[in-house]
Protein backbone atom coordinates (compact mmCIF):
# COMPACT_ATOMS: atom_id res chain seq x y z
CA UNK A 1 -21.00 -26.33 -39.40
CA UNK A 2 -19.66 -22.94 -40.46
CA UNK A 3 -22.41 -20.79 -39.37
CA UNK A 4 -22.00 -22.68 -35.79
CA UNK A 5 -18.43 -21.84 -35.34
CA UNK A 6 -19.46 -17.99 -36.41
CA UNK A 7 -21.91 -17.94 -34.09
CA UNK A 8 -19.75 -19.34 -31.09
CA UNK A 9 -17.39 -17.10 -31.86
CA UNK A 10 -19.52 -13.95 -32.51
CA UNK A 11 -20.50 -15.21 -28.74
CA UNK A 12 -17.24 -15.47 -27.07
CA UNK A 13 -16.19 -11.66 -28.46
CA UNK A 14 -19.53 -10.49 -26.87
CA UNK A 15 -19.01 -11.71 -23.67
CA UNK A 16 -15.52 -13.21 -22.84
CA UNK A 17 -13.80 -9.90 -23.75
CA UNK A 18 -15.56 -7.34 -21.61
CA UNK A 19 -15.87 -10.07 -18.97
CA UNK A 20 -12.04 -10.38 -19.50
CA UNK A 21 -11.59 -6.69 -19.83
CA UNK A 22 -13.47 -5.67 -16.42
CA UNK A 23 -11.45 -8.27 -14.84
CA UNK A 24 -8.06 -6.91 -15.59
CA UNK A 25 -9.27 -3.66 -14.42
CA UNK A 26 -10.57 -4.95 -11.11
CA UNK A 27 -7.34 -6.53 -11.21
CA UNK A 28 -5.07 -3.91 -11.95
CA UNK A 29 -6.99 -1.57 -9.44
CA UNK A 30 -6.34 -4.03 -6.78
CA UNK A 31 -2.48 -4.38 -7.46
CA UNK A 32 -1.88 -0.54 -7.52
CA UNK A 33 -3.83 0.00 -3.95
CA UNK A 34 -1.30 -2.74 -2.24
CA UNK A 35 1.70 -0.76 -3.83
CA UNK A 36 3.90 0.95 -1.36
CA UNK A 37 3.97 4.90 -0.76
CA UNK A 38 7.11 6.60 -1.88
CA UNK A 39 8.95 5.93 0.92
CA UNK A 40 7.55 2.99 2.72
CA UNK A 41 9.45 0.41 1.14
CA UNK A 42 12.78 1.54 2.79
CA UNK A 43 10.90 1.53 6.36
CA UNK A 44 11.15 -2.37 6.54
CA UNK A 45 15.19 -2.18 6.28
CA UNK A 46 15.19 -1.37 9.99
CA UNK A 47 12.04 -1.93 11.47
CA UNK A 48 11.47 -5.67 9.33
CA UNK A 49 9.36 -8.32 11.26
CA UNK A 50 11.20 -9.97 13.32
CA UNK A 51 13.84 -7.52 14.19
CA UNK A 52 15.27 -7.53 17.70
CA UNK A 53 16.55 -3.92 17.23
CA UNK A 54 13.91 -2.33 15.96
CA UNK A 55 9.77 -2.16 16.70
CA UNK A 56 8.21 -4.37 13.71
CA UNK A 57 5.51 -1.32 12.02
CA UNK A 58 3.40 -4.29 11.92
CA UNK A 59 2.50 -4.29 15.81
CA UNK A 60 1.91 -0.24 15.42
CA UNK A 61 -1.66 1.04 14.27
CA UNK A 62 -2.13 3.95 11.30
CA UNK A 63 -2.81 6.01 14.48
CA UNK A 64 0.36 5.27 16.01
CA UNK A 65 3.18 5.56 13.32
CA UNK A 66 1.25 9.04 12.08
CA UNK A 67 1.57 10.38 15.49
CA UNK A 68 5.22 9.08 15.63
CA UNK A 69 6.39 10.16 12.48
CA UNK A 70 4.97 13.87 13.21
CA UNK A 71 6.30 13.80 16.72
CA UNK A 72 9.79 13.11 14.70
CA UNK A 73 9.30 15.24 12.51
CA UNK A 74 8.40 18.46 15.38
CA UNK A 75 11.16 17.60 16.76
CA UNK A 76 8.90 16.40 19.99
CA UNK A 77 10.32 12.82 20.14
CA UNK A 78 14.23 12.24 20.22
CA UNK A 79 16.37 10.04 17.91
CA UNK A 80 19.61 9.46 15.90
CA UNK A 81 18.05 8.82 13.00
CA UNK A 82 14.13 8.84 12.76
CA UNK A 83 13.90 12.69 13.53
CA UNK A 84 16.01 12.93 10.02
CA UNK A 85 13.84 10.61 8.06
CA UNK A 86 10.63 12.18 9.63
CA UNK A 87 11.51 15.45 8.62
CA UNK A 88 11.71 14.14 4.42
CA UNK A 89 8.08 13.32 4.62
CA UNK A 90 4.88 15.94 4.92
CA UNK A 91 2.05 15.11 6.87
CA UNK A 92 0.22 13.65 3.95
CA UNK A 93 2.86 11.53 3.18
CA UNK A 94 3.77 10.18 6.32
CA UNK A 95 0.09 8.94 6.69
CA UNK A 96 0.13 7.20 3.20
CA UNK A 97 3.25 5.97 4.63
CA UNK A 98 1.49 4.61 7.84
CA UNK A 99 -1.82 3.81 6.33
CA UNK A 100 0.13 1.28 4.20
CA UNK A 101 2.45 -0.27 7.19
CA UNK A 102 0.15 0.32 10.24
CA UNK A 103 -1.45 -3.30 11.42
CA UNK A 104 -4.93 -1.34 11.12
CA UNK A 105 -4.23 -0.56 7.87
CA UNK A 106 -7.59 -2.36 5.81
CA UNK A 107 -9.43 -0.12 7.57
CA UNK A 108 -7.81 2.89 7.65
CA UNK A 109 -9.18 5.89 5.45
């Protein structure tokens, strides 16, 4: 009876833990590629789903909120208060920014 609880558990360690290890890697992969951009949490104060001020980013593509943000940032589109956030963000980060929020945004790159 000894030698069969050995065995089942010489078993288990050779395939539960790397079959438990690769899964909280796929895991842990999966939950850092659905966290936010510096920056992108904040967008969703104004422009929340919903909003009757403010476009939802939700109805925008990865396209669209890129080309907005650097239009903002230029200086090319007008604002009170967009053209100042724009210009806190560089190019890269404005499209991590609207790679994560645009409604396009499984497929974007």
């Amino acid at each position: 009876m000894v030698h069969v609880s050995i065995g089942v558990a010489i078993f288990q360690s050779i395939l539960v833990v790397p079959a438990l290890a690769f899964a909280v890697a796929v895991n842990g992969s999966a939950l850092s590629a659905e966290r936010p951009p510096a920056g992108a949490s904040s967008c969703s104060g104004c422009h929340a789903a919903g909003s009757t001020e403010m476009p939802a980013l939700e109805s925008f593509t990865v396209s669209e909120i890129e080309t907005a943000m650097g239009a903002y940032r230029s200086g090319a589109r007008g604002g009170t208060i967009m053209p100042r956030i724009a210009k806190g963000f560089s190019s890269s980060e404005a499209h991590a920014i609207a790679a994560f929020l645009g409604r396009d945004r499984k497929i974007a790159p």
